[in-house]
N, C-alpha and C. Protein backbone atom coordinates (compact mmCIF):
# COMPACT_ATOMS: atom_id res chain seq x y z
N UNK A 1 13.62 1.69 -19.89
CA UNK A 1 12.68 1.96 -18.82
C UNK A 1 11.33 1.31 -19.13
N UNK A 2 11.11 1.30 -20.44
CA UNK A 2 9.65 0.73 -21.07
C UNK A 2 9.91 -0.85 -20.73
N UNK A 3 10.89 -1.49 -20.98
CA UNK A 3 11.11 -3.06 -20.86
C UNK A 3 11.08 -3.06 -19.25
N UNK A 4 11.66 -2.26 -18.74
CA UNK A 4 11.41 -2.63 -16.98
C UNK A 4 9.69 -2.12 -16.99
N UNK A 5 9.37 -1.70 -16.98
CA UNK A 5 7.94 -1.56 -16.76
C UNK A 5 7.16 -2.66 -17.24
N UNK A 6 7.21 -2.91 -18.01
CA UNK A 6 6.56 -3.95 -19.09
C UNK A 6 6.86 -5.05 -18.28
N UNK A 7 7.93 -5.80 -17.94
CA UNK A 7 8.57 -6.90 -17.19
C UNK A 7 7.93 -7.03 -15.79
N UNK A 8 8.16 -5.46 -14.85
CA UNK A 8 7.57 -5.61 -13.81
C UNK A 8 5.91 -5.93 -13.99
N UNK A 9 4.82 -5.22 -14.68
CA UNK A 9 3.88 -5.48 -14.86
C UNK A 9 3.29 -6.94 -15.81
N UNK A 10 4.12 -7.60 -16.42
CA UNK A 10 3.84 -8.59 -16.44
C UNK A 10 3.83 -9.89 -16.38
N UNK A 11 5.14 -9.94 -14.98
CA UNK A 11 5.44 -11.50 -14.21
C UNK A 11 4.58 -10.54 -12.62
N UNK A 12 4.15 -9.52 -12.36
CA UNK A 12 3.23 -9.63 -11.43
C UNK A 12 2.26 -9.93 -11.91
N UNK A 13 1.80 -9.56 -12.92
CA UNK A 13 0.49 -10.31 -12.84
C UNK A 13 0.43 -12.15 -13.02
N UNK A 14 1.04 -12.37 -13.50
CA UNK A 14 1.68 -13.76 -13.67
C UNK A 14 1.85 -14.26 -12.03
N UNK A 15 2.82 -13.82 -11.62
CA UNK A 15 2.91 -14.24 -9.79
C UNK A 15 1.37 -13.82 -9.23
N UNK A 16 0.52 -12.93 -9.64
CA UNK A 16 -0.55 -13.01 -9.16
C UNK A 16 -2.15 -13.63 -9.24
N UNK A 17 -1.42 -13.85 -10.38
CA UNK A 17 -2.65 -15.14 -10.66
C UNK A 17 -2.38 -16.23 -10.24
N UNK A 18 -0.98 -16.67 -10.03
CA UNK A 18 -0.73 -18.20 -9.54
C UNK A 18 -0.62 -18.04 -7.58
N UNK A 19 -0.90 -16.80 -7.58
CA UNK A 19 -0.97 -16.78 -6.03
C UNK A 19 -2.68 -17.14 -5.64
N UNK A 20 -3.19 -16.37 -6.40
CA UNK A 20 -4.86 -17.06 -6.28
C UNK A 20 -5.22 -17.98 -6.56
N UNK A 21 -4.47 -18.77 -7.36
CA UNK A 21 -5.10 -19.95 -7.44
C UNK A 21 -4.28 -20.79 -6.63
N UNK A 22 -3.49 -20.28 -5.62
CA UNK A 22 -3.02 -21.07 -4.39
C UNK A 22 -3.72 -20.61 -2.91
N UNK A 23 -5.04 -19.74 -3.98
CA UNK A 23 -5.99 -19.25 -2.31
C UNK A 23 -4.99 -18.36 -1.37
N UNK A 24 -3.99 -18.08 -2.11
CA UNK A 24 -3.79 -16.69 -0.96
C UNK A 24 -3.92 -15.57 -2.20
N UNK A 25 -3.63 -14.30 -1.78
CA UNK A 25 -4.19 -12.95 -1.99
C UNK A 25 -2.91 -12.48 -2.96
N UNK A 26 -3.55 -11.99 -4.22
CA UNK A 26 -2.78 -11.71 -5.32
C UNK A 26 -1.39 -10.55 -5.15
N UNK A 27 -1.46 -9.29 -4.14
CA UNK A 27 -0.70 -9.26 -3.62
C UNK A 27 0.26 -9.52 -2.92
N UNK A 28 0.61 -10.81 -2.74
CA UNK A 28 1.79 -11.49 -2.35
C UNK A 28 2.25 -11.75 -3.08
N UNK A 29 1.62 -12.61 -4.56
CA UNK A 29 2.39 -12.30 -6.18
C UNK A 29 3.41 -11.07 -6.73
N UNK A 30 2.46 -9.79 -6.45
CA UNK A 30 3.01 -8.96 -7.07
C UNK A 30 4.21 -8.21 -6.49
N UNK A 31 4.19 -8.31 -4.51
CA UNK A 31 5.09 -7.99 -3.37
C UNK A 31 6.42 -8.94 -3.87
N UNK A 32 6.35 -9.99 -4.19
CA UNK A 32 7.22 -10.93 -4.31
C UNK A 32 8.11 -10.86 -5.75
N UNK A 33 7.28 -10.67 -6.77
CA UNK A 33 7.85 -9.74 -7.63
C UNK A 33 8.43 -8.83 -7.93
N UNK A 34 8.00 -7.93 -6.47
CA UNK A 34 8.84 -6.68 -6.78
C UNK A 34 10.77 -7.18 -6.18
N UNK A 35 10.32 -7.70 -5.14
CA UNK A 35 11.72 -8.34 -4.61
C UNK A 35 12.57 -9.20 -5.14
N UNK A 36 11.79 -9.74 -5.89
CA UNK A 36 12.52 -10.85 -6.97
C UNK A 36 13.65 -10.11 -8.17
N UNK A 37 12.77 -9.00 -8.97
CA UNK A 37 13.12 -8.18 -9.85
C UNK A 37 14.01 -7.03 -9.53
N UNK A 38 13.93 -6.50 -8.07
CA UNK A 38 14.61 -5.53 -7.67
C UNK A 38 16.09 -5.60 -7.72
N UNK A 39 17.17 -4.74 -7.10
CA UNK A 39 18.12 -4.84 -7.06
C UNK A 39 19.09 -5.66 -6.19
N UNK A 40 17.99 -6.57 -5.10
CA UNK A 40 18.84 -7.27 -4.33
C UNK A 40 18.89 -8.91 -4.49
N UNK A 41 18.22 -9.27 -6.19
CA UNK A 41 18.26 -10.38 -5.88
C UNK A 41 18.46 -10.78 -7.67
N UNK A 42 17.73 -10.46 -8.63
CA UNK A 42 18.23 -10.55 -9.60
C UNK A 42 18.49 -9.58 -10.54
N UNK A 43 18.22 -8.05 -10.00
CA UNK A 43 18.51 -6.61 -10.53
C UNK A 43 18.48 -6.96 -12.13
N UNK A 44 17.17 -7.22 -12.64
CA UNK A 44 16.92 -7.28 -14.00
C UNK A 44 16.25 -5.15 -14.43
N UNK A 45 16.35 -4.29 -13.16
CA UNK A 45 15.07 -3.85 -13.35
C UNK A 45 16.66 -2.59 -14.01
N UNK A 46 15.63 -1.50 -14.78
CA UNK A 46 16.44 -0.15 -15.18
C UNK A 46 17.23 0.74 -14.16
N UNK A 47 18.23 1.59 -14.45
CA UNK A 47 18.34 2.13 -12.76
C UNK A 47 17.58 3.44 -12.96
N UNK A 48 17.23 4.08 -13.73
CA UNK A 48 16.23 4.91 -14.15
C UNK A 48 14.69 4.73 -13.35
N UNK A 49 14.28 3.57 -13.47
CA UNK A 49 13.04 3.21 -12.33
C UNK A 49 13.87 3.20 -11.09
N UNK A 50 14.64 2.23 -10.69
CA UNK A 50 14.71 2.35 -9.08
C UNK A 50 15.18 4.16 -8.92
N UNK A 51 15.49 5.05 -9.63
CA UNK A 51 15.54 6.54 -9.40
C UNK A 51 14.04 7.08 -8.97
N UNK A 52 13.14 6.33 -9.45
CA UNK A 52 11.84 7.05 -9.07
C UNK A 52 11.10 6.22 -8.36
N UNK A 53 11.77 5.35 -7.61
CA UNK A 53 11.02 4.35 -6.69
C UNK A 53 10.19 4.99 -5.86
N UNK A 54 11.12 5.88 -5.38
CA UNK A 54 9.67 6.23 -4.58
C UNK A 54 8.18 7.02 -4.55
N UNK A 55 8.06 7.49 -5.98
CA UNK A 55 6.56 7.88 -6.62
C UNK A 55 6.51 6.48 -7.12
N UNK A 56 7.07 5.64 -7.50
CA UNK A 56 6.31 4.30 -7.83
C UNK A 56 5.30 3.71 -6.15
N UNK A 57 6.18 4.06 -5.60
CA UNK A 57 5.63 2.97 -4.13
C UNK A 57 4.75 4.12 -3.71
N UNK A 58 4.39 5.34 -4.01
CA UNK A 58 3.34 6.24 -3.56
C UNK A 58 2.01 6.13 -4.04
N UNK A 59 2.24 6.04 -5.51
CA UNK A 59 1.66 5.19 -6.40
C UNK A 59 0.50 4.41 -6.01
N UNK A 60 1.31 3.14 -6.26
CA UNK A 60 1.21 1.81 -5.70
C UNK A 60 0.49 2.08 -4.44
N UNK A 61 0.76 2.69 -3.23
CA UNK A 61 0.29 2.91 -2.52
C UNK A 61 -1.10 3.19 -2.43
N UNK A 62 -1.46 4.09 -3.06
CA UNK A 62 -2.79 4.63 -3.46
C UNK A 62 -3.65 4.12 -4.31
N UNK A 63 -3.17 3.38 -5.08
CA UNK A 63 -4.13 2.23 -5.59
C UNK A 63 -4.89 1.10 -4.98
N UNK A 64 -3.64 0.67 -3.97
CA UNK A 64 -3.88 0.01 -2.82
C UNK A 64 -5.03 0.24 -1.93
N UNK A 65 -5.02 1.14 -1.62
CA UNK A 65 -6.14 1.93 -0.69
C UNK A 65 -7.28 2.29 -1.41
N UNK A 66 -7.34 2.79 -2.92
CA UNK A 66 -8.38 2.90 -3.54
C UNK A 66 -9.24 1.36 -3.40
N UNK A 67 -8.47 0.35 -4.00
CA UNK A 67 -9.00 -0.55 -3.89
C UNK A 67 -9.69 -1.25 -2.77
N UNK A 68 -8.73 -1.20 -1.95
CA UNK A 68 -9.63 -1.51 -0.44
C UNK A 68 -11.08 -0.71 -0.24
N UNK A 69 -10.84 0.59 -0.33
CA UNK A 69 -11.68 1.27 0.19
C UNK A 69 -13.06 1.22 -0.92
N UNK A 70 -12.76 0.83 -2.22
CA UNK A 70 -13.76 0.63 -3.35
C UNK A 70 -14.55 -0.78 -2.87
N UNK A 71 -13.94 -1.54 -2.57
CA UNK A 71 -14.39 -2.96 -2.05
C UNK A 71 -15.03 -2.92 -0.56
N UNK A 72 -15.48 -1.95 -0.17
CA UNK A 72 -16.34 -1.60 1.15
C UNK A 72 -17.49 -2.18 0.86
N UNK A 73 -18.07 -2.89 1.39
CA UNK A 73 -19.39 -3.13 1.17
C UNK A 73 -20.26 -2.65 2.46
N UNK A 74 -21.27 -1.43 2.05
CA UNK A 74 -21.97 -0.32 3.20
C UNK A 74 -22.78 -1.11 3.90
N UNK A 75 -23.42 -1.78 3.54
CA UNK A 75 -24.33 -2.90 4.10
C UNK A 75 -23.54 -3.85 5.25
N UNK A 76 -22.08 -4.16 4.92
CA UNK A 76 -21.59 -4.77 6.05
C UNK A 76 -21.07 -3.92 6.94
N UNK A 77 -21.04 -2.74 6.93
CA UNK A 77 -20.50 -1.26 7.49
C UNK A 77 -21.67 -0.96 8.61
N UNK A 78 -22.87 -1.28 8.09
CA UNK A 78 -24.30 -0.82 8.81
C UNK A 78 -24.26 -2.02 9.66
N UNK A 79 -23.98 -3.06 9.43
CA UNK A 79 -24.07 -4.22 10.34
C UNK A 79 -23.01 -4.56 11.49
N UNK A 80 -21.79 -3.73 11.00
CA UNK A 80 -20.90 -3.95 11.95
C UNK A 80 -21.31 -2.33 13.27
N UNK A 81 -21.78 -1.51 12.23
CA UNK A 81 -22.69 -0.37 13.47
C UNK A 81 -21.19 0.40 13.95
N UNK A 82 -21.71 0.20 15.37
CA UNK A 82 -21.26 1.80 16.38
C UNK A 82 -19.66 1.09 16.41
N UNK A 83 -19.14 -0.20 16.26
CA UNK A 83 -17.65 -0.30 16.13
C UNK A 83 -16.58 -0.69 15.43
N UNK A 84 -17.42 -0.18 14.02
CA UNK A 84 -16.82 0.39 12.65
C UNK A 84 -16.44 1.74 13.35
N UNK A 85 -17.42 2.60 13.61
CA UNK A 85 -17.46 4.08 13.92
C UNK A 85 -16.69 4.36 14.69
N UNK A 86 -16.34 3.74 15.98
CA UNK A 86 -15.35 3.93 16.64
C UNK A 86 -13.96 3.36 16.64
N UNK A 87 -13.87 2.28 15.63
CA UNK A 87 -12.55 2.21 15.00
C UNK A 87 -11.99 2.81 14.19
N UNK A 88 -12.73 3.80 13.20
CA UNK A 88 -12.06 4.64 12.69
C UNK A 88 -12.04 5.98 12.96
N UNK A 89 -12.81 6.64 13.90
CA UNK A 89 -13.01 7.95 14.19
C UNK A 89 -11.85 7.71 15.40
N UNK A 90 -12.40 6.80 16.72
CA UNK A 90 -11.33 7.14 17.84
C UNK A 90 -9.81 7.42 17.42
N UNK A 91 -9.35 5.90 16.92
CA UNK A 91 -7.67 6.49 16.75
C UNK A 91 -7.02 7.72 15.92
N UNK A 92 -8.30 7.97 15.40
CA UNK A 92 -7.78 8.93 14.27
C UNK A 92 -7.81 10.52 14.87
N UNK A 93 -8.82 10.90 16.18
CA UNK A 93 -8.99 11.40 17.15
C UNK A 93 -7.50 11.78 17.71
N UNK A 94 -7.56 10.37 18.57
CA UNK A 94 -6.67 10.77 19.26
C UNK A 94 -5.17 11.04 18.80
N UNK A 95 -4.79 10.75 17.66
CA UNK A 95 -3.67 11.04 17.15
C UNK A 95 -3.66 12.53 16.40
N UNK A 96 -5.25 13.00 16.07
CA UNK A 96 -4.79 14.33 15.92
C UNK A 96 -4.73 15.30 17.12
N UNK A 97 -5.16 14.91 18.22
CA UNK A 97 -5.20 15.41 19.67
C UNK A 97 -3.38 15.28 19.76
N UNK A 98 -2.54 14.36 20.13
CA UNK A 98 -1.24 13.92 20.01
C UNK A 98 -0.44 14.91 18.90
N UNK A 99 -0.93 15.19 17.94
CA UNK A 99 0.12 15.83 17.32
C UNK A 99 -0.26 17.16 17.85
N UNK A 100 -1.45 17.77 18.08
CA UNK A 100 -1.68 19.40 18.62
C UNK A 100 -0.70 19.18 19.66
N UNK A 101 -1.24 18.51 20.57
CA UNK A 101 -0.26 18.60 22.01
C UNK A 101 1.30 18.78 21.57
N UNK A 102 1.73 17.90 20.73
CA UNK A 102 2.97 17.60 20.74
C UNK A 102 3.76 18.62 19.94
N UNK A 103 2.55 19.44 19.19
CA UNK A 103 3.31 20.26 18.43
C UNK A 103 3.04 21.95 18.82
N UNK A 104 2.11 21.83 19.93
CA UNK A 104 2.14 22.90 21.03
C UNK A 104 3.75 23.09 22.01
N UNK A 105 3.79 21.98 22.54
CA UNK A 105 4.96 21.40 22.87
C UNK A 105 6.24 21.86 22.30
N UNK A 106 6.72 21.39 21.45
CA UNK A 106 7.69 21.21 20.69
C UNK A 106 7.84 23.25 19.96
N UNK A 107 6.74 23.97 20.05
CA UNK A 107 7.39 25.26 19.60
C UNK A 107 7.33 26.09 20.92
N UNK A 108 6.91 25.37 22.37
CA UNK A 108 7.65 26.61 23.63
C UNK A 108 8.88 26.10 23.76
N UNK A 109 9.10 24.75 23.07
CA UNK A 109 10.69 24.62 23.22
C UNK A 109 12.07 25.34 23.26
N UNK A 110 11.75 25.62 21.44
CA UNK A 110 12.74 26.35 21.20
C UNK A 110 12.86 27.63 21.17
């Protein structure tokens, strides 16, 4: 499990450095890696990891988003103004409006 870890973490970073220096975004390195290594193409990886794939990709997930959201720069936030504000407040609005309704809904059902 240590050699699949080790392997996955270090031909992504490898695919992700040679993705930047092809000017696209180091995550396509490491996305491409995972598919490469996985089970549908050269299944080098443990089956012990693909058992916990999915706290890996939750993971992963959340790093993801840390990072984005760490790389905010407030100053371009203040400049983009009132439709920053309403791109993230409206949809997020109305989809919690959508689930009340829907889940008002859904218990006179049954």
């Amino acid at each position: 499990m240590l050699a699949s870890l080790s392997l996955i973490f270090l031909v992504g970073l490898a695919m992700g450095a040679i993705c930047q220096k092809l000017k696209l975004p180091r995550i396509i390195g490491i996305l491409v890696t995972g598919i490469v290594l996985g089970p549908y193409v050269l299944d080098l990886l443990d089956p012990s990891i693909l058992s916990i794939s999915a706290e890996l990709r939750k993971m992963a997930l959340i790093i993801i988003l840390l990072k984005a959201g760490l790389s905010l720069d407030l100053k371009d936030l203040k400049k983009a103004g009132r439709s920053a504000v309403l791109l993230s407040f409206v949809p997020a609005s109305l989809e919690i409006a959508g689930y009340v309704l829907c889940a008002g809904w859904s218990c006179q059902c049954t």
